[in-house]
N, C-alpha and C. Protein backbone atom coordinates (compact mmCIF):
# COMPACT_ATOMS: atom_id res chain seq x y z
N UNK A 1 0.85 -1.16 0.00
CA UNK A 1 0.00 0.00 0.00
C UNK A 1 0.89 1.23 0.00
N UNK A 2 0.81 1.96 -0.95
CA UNK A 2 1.63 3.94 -0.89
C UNK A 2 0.76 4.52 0.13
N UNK A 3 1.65 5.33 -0.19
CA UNK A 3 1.29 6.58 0.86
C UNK A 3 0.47 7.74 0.06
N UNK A 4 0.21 7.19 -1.17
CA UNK A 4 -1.38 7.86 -2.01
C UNK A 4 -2.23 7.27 -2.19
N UNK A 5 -2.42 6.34 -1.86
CA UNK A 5 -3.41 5.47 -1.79
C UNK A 5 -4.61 5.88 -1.27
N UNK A 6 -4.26 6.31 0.25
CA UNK A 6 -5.88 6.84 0.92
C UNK A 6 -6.23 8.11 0.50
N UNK A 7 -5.26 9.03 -0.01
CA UNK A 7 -5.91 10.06 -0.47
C UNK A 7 -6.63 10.23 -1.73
N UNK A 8 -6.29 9.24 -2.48
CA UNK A 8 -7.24 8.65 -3.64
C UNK A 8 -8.10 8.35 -3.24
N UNK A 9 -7.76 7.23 -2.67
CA UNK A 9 -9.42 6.72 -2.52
C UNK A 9 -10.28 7.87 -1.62
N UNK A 10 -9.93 8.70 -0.46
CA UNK A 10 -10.88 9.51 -0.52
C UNK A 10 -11.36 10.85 -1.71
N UNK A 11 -10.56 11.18 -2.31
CA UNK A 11 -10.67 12.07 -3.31
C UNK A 11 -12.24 10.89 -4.52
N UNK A 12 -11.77 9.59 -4.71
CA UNK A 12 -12.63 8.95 -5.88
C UNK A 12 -13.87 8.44 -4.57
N UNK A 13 -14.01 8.74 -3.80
CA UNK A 13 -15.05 8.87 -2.79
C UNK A 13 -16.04 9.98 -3.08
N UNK A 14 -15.58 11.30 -2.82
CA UNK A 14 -15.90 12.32 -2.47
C UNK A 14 -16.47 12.38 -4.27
N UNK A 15 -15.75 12.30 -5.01
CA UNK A 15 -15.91 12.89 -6.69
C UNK A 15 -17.56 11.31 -6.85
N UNK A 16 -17.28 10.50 -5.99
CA UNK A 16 -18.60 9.78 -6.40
C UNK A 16 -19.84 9.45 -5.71
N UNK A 17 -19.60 10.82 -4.15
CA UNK A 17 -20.56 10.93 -3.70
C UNK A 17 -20.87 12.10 -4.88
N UNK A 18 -20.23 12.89 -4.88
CA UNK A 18 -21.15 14.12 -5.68
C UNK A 18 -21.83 13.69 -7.07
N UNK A 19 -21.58 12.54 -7.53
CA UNK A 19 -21.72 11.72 -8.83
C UNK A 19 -23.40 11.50 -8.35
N UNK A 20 -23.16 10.35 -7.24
CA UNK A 20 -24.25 9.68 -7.14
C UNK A 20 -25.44 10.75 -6.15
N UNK A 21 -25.08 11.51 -5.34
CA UNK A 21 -25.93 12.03 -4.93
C UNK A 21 -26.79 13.76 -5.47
N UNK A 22 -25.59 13.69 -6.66
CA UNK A 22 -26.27 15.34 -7.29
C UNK A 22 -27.63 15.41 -8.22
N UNK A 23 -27.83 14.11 -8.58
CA UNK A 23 -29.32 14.32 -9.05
C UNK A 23 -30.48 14.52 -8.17
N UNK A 24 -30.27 13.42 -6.67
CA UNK A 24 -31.08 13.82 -6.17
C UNK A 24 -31.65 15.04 -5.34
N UNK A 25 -30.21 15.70 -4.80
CA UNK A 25 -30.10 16.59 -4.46
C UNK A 25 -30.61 17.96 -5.48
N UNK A 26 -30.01 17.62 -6.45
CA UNK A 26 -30.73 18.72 -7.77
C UNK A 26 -32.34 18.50 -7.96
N UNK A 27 -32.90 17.40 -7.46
CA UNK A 27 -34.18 17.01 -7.82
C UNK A 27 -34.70 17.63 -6.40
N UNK A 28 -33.96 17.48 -4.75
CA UNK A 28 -34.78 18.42 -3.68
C UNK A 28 -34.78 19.82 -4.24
N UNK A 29 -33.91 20.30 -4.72
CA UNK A 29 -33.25 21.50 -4.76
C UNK A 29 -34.78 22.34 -5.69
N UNK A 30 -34.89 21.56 -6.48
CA UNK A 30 -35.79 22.03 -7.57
C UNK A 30 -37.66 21.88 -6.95
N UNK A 31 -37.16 20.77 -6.75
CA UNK A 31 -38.60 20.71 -5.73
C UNK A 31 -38.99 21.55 -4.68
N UNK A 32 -38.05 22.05 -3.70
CA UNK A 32 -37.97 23.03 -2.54
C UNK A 32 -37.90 24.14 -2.96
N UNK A 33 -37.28 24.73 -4.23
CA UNK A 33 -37.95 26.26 -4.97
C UNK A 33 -38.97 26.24 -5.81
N UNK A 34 -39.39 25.04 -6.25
CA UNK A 34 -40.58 25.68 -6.98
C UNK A 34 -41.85 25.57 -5.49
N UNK A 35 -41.66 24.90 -4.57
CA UNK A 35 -42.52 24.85 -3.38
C UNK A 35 -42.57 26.00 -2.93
N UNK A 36 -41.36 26.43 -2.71
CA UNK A 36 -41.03 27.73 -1.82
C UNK A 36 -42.02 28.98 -2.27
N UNK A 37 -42.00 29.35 -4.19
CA UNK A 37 -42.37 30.32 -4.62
C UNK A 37 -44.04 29.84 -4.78
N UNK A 38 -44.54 28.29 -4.67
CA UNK A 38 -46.29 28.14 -4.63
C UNK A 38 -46.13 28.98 -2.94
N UNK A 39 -45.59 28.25 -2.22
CA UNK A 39 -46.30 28.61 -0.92
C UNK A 39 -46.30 30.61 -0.35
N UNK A 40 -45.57 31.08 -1.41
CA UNK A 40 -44.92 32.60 -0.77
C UNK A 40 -45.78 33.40 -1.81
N UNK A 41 -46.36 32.27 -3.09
CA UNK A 41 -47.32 33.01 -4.14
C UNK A 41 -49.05 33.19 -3.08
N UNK A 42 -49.03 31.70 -2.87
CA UNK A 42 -50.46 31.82 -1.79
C UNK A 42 -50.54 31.87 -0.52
N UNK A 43 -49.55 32.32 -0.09
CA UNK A 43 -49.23 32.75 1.33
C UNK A 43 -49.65 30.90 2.46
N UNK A 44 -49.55 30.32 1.64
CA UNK A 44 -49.84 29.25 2.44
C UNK A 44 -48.38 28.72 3.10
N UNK A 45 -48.57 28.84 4.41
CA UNK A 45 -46.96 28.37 5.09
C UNK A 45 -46.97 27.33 6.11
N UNK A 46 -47.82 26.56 5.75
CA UNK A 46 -47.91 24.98 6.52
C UNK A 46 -46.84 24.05 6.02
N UNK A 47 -46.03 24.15 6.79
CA UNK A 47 -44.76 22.84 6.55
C UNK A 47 -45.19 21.81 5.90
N UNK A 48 -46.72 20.65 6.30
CA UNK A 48 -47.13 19.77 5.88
C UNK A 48 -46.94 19.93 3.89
N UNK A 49 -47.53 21.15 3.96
CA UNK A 49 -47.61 21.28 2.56
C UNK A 49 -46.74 21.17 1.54
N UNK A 50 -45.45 21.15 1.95
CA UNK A 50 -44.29 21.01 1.56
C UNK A 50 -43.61 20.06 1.40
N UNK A 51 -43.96 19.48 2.75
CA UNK A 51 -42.58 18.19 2.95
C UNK A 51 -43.53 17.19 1.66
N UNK A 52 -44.82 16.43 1.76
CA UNK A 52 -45.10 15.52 0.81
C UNK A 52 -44.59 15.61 -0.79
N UNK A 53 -44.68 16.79 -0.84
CA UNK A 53 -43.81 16.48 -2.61
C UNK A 53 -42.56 16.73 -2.82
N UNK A 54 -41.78 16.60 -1.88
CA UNK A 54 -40.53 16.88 -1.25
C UNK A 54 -40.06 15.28 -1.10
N UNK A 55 -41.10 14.78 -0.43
CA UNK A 55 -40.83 13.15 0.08
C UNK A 55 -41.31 12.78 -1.11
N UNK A 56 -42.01 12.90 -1.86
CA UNK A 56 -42.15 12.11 -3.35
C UNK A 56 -41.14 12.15 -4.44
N UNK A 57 -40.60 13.76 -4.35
CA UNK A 57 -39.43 13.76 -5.63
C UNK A 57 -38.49 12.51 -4.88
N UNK A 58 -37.99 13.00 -3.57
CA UNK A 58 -36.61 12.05 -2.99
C UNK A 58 -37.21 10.40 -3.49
N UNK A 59 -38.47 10.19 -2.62
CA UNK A 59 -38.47 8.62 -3.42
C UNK A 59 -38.58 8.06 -5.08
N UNK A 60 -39.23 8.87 -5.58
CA UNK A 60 -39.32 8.87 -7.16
C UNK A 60 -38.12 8.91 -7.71
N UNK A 61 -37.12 9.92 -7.53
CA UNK A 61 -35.96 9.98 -7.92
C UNK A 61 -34.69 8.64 -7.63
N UNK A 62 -35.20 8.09 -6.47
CA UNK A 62 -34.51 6.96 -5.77
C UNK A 62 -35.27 5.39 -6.44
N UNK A 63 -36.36 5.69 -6.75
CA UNK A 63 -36.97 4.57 -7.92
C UNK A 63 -36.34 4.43 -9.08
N UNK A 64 -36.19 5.75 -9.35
CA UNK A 64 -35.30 5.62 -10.91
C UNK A 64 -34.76 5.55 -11.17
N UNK A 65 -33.46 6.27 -10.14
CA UNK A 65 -32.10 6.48 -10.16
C UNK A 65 -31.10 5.21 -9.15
N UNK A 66 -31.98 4.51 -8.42
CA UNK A 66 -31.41 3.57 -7.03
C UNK A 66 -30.54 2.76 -7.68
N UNK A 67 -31.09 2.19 -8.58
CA UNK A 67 -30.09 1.11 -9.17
C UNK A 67 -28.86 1.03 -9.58
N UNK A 68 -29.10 2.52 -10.47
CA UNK A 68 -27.32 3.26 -11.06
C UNK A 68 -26.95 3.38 -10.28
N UNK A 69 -27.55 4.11 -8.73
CA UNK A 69 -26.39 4.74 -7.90
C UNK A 69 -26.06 3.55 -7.28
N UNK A 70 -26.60 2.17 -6.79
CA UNK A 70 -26.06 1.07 -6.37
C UNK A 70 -24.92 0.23 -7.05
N UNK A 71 -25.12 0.99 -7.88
CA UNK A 71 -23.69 -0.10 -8.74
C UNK A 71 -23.04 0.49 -9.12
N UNK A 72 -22.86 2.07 -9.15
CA UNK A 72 -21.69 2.84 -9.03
C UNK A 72 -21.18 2.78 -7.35
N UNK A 73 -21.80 2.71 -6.64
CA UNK A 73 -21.52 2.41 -4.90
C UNK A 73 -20.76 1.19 -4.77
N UNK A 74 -21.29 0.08 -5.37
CA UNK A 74 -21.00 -1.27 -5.25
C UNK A 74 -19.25 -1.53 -6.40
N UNK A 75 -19.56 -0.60 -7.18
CA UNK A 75 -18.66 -0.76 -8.34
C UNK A 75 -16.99 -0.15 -7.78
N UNK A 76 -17.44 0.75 -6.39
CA UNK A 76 -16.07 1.85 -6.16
C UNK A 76 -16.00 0.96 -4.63
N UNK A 77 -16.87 0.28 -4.18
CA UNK A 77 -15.93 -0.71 -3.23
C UNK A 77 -15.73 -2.06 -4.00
N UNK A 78 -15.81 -2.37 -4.59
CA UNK A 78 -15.07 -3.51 -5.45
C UNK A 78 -13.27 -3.14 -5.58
N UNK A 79 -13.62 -1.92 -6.37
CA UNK A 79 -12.64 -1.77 -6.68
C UNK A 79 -11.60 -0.99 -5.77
N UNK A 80 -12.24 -0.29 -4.69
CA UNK A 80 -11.37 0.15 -3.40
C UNK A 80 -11.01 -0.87 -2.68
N UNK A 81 -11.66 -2.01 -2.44
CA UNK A 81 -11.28 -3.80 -1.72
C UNK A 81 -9.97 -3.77 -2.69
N UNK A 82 -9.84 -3.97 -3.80
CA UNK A 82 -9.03 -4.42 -4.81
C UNK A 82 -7.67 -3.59 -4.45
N UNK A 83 -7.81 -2.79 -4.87
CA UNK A 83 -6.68 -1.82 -4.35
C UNK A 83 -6.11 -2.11 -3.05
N UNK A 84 -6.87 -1.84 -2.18
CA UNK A 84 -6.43 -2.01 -0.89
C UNK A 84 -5.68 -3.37 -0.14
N UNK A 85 -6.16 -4.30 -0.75
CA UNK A 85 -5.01 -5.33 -0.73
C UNK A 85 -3.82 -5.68 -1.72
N UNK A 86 -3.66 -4.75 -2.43
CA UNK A 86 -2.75 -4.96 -2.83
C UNK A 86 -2.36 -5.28 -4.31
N UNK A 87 -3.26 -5.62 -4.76
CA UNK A 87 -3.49 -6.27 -6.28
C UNK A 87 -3.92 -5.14 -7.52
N UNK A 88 -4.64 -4.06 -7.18
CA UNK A 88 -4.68 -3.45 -8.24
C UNK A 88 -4.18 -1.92 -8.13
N UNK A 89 -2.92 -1.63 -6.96
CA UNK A 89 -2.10 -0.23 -7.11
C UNK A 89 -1.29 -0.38 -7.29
């Protein structure tokens, strides 16, 4: 094992959380401003009103998207196991 090793692997960590988690995050993101400007258009400011299509994009998005992001997850500890003993750095 080098002495670049862990900083790779956290660097191809970090570059594949932002991989796997920026759609969904772009999908709250989008959901929580177009909410923001219904609820500030009709003055309606009940939290309830919010969180449900908030909790629908996150699961919808995780229906569609779960699988890719599981096997890009599954795909970077394969290959961080691999490395890490020795065989593929």
């Amino acid at each position: 094992m080098s002495s670049e090793m862990p900083s790779a692997l956290v660097h191809e960590a970090l570059t594949l959380l932002a991989v796997v988690g920026g759609p969904l995050f772009l999908g709250l993101f989008v959901a929580g401003l177009l909410l923001g400007v219904l609820q500030a258009a009709t003055q309606i400011n009940d939290p309830s009103v919010g969180f449900l299509p908030r909790i629908g994009v996150a699961v919808g998005t995780c229906a569609l998207l779960g699988g890719w992001m599981m096997e890009r997850m599954a795909s970077f500890l394969a290959h961080a196991m691999e490395r890490m003993s020795g065989h593929g750095f």
